[in-house]
PDB file of N, CA and C in Angstrom:
ATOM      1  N   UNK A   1     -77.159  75.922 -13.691  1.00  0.00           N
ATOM      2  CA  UNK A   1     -76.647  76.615 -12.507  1.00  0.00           C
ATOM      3  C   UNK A   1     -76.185  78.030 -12.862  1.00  0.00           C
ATOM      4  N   UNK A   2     -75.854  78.386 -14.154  1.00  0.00           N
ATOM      5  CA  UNK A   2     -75.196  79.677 -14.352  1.00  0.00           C
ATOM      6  C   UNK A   2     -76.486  80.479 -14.547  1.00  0.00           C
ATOM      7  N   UNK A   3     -77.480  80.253 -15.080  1.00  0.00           N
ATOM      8  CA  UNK A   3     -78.486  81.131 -15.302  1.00  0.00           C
ATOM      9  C   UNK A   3     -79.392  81.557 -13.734  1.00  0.00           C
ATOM     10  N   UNK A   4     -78.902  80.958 -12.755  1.00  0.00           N
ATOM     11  CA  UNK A   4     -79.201  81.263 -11.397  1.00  0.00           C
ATOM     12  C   UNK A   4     -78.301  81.822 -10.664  1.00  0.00           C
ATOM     13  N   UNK A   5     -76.923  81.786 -10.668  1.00  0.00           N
ATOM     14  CA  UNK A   5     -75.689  82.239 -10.330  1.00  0.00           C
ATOM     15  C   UNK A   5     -76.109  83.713 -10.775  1.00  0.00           C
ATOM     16  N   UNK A   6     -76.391  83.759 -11.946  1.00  0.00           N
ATOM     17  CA  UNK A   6     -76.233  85.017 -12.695  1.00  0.00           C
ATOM     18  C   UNK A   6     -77.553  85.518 -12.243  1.00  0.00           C
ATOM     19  N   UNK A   7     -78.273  84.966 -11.875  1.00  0.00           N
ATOM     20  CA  UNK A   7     -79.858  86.242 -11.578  1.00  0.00           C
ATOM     21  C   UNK A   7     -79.440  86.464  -9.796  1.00  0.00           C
ATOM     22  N   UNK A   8     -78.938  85.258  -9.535  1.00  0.00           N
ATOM     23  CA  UNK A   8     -78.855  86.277  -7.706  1.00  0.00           C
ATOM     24  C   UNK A   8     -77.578  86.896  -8.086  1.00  0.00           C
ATOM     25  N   UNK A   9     -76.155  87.026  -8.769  1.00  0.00           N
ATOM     26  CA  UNK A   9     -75.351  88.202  -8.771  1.00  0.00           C
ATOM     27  C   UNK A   9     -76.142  89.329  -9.104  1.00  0.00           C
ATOM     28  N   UNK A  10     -76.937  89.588  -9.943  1.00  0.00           N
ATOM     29  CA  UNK A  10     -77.348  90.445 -10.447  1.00  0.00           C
ATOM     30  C   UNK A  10     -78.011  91.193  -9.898  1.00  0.00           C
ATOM     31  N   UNK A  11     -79.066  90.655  -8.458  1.00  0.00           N
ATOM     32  CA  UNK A  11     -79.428  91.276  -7.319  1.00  0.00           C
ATOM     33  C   UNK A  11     -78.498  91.969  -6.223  1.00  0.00           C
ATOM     34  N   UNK A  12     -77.472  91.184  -6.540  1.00  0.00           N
ATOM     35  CA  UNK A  12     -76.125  92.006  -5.988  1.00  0.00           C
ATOM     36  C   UNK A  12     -75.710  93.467  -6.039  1.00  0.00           C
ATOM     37  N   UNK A  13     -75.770  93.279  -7.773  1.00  0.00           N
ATOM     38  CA  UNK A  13     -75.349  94.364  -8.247  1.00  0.00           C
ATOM     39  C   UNK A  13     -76.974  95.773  -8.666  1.00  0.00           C
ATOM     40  N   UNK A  14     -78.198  95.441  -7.636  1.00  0.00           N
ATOM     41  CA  UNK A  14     -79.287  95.570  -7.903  1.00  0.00           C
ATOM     42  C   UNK A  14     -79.708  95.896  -9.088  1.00  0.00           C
ATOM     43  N   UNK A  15     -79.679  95.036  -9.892  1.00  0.00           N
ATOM     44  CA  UNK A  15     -80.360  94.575 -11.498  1.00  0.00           C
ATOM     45  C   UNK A  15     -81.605  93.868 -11.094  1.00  0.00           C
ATOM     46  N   UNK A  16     -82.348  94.683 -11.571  1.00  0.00           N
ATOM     47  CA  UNK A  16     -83.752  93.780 -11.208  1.00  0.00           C
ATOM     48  C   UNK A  16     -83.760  93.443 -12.611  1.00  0.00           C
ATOM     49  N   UNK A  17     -83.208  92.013 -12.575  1.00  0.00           N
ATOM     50  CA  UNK A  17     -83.626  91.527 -13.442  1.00  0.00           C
ATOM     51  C   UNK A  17     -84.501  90.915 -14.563  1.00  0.00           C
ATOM     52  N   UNK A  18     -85.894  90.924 -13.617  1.00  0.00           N
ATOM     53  CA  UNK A  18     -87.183  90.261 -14.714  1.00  0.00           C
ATOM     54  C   UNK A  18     -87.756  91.688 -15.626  1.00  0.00           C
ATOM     55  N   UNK A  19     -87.402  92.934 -14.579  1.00  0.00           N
ATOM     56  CA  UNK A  19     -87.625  94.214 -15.847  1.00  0.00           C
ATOM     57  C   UNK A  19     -86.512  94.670 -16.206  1.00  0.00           C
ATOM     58  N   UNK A  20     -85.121  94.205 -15.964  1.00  0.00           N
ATOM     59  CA  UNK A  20     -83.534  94.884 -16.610  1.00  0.00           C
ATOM     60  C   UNK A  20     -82.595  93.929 -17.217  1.00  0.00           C
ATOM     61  N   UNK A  21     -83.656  92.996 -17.896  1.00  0.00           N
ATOM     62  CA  UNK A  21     -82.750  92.017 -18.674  1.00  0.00           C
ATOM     63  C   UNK A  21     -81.542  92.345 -19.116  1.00  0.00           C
ATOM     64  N   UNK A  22     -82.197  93.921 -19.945  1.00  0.00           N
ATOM     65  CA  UNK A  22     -80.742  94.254 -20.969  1.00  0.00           C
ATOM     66  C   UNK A  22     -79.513  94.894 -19.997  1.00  0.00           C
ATOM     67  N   UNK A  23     -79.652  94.488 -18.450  1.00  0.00           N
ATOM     68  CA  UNK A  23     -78.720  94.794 -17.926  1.00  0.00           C
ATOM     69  C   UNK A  23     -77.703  93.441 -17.407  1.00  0.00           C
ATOM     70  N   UNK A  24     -78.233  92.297 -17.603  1.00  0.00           N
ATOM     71  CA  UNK A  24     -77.622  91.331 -17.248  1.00  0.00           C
ATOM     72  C   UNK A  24     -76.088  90.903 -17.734  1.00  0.00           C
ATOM     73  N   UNK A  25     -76.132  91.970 -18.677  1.00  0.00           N
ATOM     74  CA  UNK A  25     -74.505  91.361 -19.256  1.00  0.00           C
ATOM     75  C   UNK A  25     -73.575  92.166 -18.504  1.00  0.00           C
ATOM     76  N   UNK A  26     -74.267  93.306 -17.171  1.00  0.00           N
ATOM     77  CA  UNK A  26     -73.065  93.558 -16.520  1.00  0.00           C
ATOM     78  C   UNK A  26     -72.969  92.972 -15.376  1.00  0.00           C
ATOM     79  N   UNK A  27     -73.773  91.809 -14.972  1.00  0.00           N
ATOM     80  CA  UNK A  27     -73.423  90.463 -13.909  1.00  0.00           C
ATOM     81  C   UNK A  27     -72.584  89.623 -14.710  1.00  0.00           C
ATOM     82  N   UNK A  28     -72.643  89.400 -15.779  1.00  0.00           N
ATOM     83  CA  UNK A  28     -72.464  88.227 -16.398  1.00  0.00           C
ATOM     84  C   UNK A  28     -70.288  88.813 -16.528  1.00  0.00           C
ATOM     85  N   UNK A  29     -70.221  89.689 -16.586  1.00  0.00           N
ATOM     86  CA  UNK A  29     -69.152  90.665 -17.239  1.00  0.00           C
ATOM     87  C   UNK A  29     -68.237  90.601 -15.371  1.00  0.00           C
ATOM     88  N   UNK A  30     -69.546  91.070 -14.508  1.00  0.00           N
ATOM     89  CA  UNK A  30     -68.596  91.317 -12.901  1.00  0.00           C
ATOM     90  C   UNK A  30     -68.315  89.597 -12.620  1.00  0.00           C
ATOM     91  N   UNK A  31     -69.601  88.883 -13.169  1.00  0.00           N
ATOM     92  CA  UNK A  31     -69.045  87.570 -12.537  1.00  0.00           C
ATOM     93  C   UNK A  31     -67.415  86.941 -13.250  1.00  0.00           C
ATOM     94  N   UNK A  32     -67.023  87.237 -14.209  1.00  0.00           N
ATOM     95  CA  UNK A  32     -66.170  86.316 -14.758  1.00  0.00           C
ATOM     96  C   UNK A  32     -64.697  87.326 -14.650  1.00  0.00           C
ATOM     97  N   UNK A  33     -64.987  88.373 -14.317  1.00  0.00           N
ATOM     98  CA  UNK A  33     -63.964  89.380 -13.752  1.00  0.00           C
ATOM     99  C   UNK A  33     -63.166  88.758 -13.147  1.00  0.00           C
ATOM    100  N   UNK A  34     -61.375  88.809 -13.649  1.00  0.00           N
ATOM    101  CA  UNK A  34     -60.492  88.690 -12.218  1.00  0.00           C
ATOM    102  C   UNK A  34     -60.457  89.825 -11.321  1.00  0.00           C
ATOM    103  N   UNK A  35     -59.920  89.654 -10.179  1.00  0.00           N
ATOM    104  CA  UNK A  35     -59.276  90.220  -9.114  1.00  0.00           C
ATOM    105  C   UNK A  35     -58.464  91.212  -9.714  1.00  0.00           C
ATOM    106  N   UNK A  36     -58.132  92.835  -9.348  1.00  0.00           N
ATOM    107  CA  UNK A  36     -57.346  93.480  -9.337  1.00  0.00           C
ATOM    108  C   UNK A  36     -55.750  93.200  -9.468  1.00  0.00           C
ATOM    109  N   UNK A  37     -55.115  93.264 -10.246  1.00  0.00           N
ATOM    110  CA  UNK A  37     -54.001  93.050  -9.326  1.00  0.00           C
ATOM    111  C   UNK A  37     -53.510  93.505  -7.949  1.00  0.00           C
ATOM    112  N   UNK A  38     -52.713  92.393  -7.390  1.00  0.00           N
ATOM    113  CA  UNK A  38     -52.504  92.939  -5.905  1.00  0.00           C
ATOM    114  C   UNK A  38     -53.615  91.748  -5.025  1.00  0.00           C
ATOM    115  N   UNK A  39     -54.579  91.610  -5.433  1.00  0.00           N
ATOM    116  CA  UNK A  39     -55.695  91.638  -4.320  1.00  0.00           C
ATOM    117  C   UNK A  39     -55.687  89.993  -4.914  1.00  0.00           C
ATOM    118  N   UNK A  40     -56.296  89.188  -3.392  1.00  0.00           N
ATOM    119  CA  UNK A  40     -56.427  88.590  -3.520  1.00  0.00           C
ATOM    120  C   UNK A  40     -57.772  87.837  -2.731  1.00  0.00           C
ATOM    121  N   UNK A  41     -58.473  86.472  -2.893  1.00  0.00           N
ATOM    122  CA  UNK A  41     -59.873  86.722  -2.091  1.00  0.00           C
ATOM    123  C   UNK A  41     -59.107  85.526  -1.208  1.00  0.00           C
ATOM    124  N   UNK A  42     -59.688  85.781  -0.054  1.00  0.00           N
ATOM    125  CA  UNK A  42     -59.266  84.852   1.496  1.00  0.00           C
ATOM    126  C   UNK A  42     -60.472  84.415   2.092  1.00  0.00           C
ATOM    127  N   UNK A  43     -60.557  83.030   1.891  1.00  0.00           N
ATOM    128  CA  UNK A  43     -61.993  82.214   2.274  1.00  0.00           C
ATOM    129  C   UNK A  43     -61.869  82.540   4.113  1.00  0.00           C
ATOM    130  N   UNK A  44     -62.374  82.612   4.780  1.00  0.00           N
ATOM    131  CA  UNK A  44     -62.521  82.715   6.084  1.00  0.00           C
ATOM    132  C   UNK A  44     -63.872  81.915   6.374  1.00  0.00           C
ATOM    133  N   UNK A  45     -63.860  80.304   7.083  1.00  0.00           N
ATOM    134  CA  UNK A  45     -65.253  79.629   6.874  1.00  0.00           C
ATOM    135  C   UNK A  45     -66.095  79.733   6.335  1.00  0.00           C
ATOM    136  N   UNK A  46     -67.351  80.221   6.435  1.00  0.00           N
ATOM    137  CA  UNK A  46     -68.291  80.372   5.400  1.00  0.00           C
ATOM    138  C   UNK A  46     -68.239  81.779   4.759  1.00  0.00           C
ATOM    139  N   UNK A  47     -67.635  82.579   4.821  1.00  0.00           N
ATOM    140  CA  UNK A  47     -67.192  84.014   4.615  1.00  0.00           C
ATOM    141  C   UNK A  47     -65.960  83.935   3.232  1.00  0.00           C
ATOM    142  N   UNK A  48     -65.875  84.749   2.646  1.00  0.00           N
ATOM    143  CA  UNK A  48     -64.836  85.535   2.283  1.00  0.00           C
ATOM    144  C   UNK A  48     -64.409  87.099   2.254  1.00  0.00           C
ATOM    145  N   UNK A  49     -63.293  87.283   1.885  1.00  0.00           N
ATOM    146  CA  UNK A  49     -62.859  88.816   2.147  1.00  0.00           C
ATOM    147  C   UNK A  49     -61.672  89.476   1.194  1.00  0.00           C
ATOM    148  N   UNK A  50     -61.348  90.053   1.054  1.00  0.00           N
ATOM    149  CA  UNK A  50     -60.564  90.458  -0.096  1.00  0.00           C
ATOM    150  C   UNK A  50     -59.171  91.160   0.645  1.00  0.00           C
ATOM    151  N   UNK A  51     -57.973  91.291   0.112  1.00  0.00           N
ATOM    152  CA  UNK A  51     -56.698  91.518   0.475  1.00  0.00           C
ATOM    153  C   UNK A  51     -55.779  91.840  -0.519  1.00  0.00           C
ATOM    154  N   UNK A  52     -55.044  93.254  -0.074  1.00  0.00           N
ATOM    155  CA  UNK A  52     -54.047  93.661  -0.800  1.00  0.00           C
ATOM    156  C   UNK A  52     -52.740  93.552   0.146  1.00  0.00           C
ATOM    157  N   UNK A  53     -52.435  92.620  -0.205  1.00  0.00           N
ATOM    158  CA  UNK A  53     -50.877  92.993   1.020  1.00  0.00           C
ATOM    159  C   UNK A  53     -50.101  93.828   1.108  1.00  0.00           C
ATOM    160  N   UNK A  54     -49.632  94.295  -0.248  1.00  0.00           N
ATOM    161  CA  UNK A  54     -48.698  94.928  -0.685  1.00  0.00           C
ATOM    162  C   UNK A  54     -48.903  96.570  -0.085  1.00  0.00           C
ATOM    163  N   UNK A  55     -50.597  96.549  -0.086  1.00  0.00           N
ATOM    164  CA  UNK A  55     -50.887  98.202   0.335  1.00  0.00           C
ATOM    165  C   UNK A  55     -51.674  98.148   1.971  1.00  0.00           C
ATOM    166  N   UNK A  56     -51.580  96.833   1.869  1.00  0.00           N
ATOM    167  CA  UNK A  56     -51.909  96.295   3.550  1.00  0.00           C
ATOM    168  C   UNK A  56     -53.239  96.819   3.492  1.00  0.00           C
ATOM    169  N   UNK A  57     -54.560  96.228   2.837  1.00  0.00           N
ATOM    170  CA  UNK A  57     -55.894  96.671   2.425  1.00  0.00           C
ATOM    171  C   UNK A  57     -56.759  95.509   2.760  1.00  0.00           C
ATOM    172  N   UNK A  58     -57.469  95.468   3.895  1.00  0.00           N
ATOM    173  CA  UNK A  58     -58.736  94.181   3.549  1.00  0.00           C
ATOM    174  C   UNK A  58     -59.724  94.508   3.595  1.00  0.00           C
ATOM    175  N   UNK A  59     -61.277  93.883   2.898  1.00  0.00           N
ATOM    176  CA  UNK A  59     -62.301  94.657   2.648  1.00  0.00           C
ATOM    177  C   UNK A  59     -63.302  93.462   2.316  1.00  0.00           C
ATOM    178  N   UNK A  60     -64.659  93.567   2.843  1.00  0.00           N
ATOM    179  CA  UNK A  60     -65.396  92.161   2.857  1.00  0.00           C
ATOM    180  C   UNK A  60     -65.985  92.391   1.012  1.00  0.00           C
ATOM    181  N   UNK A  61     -66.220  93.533   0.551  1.00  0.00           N
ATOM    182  CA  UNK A  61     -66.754  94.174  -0.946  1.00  0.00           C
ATOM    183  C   UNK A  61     -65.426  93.872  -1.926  1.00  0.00           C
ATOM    184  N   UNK A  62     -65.674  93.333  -3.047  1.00  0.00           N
ATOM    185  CA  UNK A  62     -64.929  92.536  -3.805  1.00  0.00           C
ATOM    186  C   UNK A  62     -64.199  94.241  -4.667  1.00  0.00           C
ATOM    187  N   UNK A  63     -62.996  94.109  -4.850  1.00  0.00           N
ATOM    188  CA  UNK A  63     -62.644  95.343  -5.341  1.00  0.00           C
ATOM    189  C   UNK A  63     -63.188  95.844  -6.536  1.00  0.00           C
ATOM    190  N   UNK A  64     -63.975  95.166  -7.250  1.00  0.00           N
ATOM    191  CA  UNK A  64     -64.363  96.188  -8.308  1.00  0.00           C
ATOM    192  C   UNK A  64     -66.334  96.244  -8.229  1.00  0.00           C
ATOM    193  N   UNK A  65     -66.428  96.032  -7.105  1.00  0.00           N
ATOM    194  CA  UNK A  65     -67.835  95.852  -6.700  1.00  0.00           C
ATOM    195  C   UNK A  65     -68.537  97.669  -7.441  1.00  0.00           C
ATOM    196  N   UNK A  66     -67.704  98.500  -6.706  1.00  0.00           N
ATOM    197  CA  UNK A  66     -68.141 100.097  -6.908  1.00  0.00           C
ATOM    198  C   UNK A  66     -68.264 100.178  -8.672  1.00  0.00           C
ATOM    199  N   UNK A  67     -66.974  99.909  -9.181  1.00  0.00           N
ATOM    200  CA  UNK A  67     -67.104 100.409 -10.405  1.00  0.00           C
ATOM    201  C   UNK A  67     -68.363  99.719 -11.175  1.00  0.00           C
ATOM    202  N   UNK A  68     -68.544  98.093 -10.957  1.00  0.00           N
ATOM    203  CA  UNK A  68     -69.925  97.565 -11.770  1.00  0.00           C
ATOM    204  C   UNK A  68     -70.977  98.114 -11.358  1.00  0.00           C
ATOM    205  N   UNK A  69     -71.291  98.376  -9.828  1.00  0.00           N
ATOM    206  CA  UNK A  69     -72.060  99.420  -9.614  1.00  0.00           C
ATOM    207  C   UNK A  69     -72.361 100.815  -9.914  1.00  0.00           C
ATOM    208  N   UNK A  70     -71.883 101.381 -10.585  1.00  0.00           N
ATOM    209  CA  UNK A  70     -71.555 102.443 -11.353  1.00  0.00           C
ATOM    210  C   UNK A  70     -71.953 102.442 -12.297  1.00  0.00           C
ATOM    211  N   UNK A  71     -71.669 101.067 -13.589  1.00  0.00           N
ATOM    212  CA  UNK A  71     -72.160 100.705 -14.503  1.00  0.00           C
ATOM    213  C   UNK A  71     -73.220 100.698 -14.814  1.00  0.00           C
ATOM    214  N   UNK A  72     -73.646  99.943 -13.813  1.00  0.00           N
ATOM    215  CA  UNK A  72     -75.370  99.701 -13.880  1.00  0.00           C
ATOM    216  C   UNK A  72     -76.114 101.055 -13.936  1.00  0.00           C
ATOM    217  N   UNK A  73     -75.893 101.925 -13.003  1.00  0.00           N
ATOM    218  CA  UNK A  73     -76.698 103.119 -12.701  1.00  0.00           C
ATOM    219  C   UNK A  73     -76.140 103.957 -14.367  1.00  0.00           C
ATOM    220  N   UNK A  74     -74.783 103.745 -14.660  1.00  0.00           N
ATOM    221  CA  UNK A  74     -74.898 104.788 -16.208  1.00  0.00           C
ATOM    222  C   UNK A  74     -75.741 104.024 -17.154  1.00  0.00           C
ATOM    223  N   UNK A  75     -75.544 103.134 -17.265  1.00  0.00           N
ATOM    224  CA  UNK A  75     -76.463 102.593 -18.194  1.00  0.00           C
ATOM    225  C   UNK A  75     -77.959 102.407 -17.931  1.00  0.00           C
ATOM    226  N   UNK A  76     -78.277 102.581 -16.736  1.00  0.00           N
ATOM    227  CA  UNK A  76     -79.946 102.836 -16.647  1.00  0.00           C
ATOM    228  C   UNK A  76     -79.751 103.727 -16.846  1.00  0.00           C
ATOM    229  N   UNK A  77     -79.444 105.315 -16.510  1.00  0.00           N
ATOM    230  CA  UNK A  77     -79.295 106.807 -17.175  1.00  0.00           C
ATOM    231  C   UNK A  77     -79.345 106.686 -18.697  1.00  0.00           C
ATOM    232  N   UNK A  78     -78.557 106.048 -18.934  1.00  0.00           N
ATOM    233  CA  UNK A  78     -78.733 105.889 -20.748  1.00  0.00           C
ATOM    234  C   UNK A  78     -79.986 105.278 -21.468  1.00  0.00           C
ATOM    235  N   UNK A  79     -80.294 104.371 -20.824  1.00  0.00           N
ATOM    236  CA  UNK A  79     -81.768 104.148 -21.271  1.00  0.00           C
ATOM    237  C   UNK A  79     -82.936 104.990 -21.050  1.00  0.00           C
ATOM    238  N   UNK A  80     -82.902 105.805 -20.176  1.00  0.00           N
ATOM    239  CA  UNK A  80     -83.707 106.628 -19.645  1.00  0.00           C
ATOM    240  C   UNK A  80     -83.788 107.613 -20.962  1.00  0.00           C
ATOM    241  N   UNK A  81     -82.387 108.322 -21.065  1.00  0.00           N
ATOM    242  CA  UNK A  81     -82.379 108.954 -21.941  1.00  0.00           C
ATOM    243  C   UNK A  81     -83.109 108.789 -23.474  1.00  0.00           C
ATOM    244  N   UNK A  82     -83.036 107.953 -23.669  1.00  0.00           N
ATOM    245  CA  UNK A  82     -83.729 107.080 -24.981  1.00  0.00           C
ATOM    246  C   UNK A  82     -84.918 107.523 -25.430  1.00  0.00           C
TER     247      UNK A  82
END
């Protein structure tokens, strides 16, 4: 189950995975990620959503969604470079 968990996160984080293998360790890295502090995730039926109370923040994109996304794109830049 984890080696499927981990190829649809990874479409998440658009890792095409069957040509960006050597990118899979930054699904593998967002999947096992905690939560920010502050934030917490709030199941809503088949949904979830994310919540900061403290700064009164809710948001359906998991808070560190941007930065692994980020990741991905420097490190394809870096391979490029190569």
């Amino acid at each position: 189950a984890h080696v499927t968990e981990l190829w649809d996160f990874s479409q998440h984080l658009d890792i095409q995975s069957a040509r960006e293998p050597h990118l899979l360790w930054i699904a593998e890295e967002a999947m096992s990620c905690k939560l920010p502090h502050g934030w917490e995730e709030v199941e809503q039926g088949d949904a979830a959503y994310f919540a900061h109370r403290v700064l009164g923040l809710t948001q359906w994109e998991h808070p560190l969604d941007p930065y692994f996304h980020a990741l991905v794109m420097r490190a394809r830049e870096a391979m490029h470079r190569l």
